[in-house]
N, C-alpha and C. Protein backbone atom coordinates (compact mmCIF):
# COMPACT_ATOMS: atom_id res chain seq x y z
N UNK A 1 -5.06 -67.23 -2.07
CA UNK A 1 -5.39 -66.34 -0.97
C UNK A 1 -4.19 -65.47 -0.58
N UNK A 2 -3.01 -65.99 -0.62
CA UNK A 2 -2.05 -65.33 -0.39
C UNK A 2 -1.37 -64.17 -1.45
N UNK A 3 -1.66 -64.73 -2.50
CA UNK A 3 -1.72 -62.98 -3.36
C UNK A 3 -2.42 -61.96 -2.94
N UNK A 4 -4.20 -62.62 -2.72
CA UNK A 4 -4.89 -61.51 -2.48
C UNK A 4 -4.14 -60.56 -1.32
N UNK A 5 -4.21 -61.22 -0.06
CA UNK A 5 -3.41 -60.68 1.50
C UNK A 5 -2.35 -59.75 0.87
N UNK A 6 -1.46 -60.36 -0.35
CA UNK A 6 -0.42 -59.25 -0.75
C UNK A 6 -1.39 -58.26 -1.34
N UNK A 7 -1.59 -58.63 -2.10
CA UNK A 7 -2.11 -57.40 -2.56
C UNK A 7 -2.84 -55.97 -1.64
N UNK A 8 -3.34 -56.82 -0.84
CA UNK A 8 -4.44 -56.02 0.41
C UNK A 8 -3.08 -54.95 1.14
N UNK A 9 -2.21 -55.63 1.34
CA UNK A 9 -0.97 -55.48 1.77
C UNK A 9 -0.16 -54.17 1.47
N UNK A 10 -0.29 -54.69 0.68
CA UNK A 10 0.80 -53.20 -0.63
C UNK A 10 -0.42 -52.59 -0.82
N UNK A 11 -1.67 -52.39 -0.94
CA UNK A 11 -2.24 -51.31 -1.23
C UNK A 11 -2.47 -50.43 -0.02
N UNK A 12 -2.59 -51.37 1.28
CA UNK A 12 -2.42 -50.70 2.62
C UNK A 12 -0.99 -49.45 2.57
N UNK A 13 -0.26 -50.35 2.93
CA UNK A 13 1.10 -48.94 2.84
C UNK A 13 1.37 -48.36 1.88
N UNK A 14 0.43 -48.00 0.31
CA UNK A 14 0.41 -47.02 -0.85
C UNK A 14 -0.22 -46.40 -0.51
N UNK A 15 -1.66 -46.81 -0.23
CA UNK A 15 -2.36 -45.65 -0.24
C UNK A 15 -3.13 -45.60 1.28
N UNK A 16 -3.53 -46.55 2.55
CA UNK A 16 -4.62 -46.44 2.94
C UNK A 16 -3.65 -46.10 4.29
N UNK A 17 -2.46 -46.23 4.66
CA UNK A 17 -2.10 -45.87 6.05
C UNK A 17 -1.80 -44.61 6.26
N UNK A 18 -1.32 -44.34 5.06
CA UNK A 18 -1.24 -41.97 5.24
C UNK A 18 -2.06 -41.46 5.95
N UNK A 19 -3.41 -41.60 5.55
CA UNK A 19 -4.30 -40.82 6.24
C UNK A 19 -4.11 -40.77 7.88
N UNK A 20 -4.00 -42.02 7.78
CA UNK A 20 -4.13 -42.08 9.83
C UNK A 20 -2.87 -41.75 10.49
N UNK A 21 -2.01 -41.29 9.58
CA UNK A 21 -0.41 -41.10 10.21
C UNK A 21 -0.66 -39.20 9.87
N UNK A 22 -1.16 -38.94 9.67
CA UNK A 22 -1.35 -37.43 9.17
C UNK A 22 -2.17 -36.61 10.48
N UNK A 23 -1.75 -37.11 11.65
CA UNK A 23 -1.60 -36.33 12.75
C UNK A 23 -0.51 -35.70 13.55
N UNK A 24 -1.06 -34.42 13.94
CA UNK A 24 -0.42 -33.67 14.79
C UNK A 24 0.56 -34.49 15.31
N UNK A 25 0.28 -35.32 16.17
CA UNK A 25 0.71 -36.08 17.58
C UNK A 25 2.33 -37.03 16.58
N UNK A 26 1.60 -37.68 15.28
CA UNK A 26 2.70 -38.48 14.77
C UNK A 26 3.80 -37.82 14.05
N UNK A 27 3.65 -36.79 13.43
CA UNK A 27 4.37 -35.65 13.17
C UNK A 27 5.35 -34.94 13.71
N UNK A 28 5.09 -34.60 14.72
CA UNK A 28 5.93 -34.11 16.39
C UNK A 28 6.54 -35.29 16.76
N UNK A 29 6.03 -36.29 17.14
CA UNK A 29 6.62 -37.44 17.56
C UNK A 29 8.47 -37.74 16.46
N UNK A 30 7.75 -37.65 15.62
CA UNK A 30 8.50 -37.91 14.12
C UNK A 30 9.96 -37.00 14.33
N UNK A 31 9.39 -35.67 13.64
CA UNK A 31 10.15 -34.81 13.84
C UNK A 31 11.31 -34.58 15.05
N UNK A 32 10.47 -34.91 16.26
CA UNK A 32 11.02 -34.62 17.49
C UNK A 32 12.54 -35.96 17.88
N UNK A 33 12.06 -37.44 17.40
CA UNK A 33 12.63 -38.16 17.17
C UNK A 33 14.11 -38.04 16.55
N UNK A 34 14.07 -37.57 15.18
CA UNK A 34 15.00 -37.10 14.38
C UNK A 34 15.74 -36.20 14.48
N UNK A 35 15.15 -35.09 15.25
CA UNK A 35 16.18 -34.10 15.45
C UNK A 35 17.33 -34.31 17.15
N UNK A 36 16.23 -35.71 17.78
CA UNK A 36 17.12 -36.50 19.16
C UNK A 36 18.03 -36.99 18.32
N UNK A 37 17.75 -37.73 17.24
CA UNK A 37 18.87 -38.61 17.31
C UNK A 37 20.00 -38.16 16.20
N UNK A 38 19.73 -36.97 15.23
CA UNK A 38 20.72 -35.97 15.05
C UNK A 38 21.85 -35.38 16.12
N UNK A 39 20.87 -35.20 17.29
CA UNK A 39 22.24 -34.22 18.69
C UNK A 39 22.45 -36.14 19.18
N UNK A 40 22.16 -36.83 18.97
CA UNK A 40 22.92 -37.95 19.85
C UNK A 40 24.00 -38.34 19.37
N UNK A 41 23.78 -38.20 17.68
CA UNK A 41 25.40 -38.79 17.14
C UNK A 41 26.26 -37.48 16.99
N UNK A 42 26.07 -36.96 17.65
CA UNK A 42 26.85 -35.34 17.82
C UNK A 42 27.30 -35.58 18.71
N UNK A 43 27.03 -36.15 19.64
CA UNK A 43 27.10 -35.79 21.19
C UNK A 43 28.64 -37.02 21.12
N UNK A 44 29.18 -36.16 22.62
CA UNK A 44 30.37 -37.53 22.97
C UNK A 44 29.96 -38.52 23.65
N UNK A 45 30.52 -40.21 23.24
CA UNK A 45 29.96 -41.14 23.84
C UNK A 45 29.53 -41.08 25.32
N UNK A 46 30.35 -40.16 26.03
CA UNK A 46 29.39 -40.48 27.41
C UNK A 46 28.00 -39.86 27.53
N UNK A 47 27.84 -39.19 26.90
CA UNK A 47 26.59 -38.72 26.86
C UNK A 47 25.38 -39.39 26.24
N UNK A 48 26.57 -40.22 25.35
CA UNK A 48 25.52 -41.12 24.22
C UNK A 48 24.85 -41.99 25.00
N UNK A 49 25.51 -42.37 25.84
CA UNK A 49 24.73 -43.73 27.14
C UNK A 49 23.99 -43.39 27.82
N UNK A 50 23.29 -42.27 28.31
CA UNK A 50 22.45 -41.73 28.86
C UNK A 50 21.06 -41.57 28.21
N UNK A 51 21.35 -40.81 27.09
CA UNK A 51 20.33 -40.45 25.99
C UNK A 51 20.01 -41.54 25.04
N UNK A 52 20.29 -42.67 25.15
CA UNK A 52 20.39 -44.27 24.12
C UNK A 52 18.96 -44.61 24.87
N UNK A 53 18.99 -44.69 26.00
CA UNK A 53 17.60 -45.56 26.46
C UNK A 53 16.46 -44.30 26.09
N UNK A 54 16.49 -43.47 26.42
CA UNK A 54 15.13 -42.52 26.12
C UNK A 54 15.02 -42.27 24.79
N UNK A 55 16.02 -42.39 23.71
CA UNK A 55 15.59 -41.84 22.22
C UNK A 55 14.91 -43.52 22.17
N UNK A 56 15.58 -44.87 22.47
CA UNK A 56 14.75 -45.84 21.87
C UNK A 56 13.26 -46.03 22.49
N UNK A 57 13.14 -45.48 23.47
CA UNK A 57 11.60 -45.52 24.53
C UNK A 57 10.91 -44.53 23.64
N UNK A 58 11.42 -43.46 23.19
CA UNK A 58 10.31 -42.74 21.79
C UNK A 58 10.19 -43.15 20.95
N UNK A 59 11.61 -44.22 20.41
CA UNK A 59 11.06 -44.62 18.76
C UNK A 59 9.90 -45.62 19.07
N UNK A 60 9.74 -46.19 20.45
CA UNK A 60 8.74 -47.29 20.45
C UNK A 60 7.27 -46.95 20.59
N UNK A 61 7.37 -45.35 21.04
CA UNK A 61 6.25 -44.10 20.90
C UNK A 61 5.82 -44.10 19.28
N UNK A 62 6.76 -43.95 18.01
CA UNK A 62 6.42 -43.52 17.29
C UNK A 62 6.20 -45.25 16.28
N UNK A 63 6.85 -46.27 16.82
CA UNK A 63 6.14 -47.97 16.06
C UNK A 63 4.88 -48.04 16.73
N UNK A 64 4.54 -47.33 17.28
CA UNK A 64 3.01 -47.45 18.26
C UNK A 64 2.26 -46.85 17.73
N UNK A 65 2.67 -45.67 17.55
CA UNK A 65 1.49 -44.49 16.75
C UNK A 65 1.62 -45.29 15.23
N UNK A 66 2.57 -45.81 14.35
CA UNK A 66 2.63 -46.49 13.42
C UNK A 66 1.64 -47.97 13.15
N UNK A 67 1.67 -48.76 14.05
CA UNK A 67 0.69 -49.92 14.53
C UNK A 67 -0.43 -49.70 14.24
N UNK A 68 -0.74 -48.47 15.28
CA UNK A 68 -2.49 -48.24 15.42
C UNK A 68 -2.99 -47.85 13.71
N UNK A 69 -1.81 -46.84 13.23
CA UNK A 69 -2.48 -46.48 11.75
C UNK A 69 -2.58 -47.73 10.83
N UNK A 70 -1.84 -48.85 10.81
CA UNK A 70 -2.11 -50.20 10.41
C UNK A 70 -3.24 -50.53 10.45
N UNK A 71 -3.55 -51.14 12.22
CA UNK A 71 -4.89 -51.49 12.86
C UNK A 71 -5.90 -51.06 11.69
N UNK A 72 -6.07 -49.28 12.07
CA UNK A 72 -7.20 -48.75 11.64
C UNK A 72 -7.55 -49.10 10.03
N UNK A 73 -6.64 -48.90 9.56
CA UNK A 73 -6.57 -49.10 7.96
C UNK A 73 -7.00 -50.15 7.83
N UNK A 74 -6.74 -51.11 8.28
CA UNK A 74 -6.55 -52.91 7.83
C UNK A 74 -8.29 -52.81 8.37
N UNK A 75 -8.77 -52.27 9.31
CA UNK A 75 -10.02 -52.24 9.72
C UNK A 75 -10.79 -51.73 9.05
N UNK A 76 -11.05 -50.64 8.26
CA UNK A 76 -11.65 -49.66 7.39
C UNK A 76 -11.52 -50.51 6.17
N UNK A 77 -9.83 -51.08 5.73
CA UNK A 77 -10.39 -52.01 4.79
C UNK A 77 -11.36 -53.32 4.44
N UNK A 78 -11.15 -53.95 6.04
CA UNK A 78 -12.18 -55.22 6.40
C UNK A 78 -13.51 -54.96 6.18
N UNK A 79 -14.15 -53.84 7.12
CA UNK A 79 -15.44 -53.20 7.00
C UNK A 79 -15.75 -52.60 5.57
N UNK A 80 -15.20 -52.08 4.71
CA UNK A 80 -15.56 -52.09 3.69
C UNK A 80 -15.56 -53.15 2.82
N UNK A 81 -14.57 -54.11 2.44
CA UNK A 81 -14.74 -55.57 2.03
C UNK A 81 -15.84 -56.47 2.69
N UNK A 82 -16.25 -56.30 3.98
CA UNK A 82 -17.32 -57.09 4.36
C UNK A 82 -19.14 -56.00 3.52
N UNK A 83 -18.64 -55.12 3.40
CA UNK A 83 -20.00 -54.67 2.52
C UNK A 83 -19.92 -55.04 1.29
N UNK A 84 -19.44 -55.75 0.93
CA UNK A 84 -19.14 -56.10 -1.14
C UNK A 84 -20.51 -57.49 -0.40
């Protein structure tokens, strides 16, 4: 059983979680993320302590939007395995 789960596994993050990450919202999130935490290691440490709590309160924006595309996938895969 535990191969299968791998297997289910690795075919989830090859092929079946893209789709649901291929929004607007996760994209921006993404992008927007990366280019914070580009000016943060730019920035001088006092500034860095300010901007440290709000870039990690978005990355937990963008393991969230990441989660749900899991969820959905792992769900779409269930519902289709329960029709075999």
């Amino acid at each position: 059983m535990k191969a299968f789960l791998d297997a289910l596994y690795g075919y989830a993050l090859e092929q079946g979680i893209a789709p649901y990450l291929e929004t607007r919202e996760y994209r921006q999130t993404i992008c927007d993320l990366e280019a914070d935490w580009d000016a943060f290691r730019s920035a001088p440490p006092a500034e860095q302590n300010r901007s440290l709590a709000a870039l990690l309160a978005r990355e937990k924006k963008a393991e969230y939007l990441e989660d749900e595309a899991i969820f959905c996938c792992a769900l779409s895969m269930g519902l289709e395995l329960g029709r075999l």
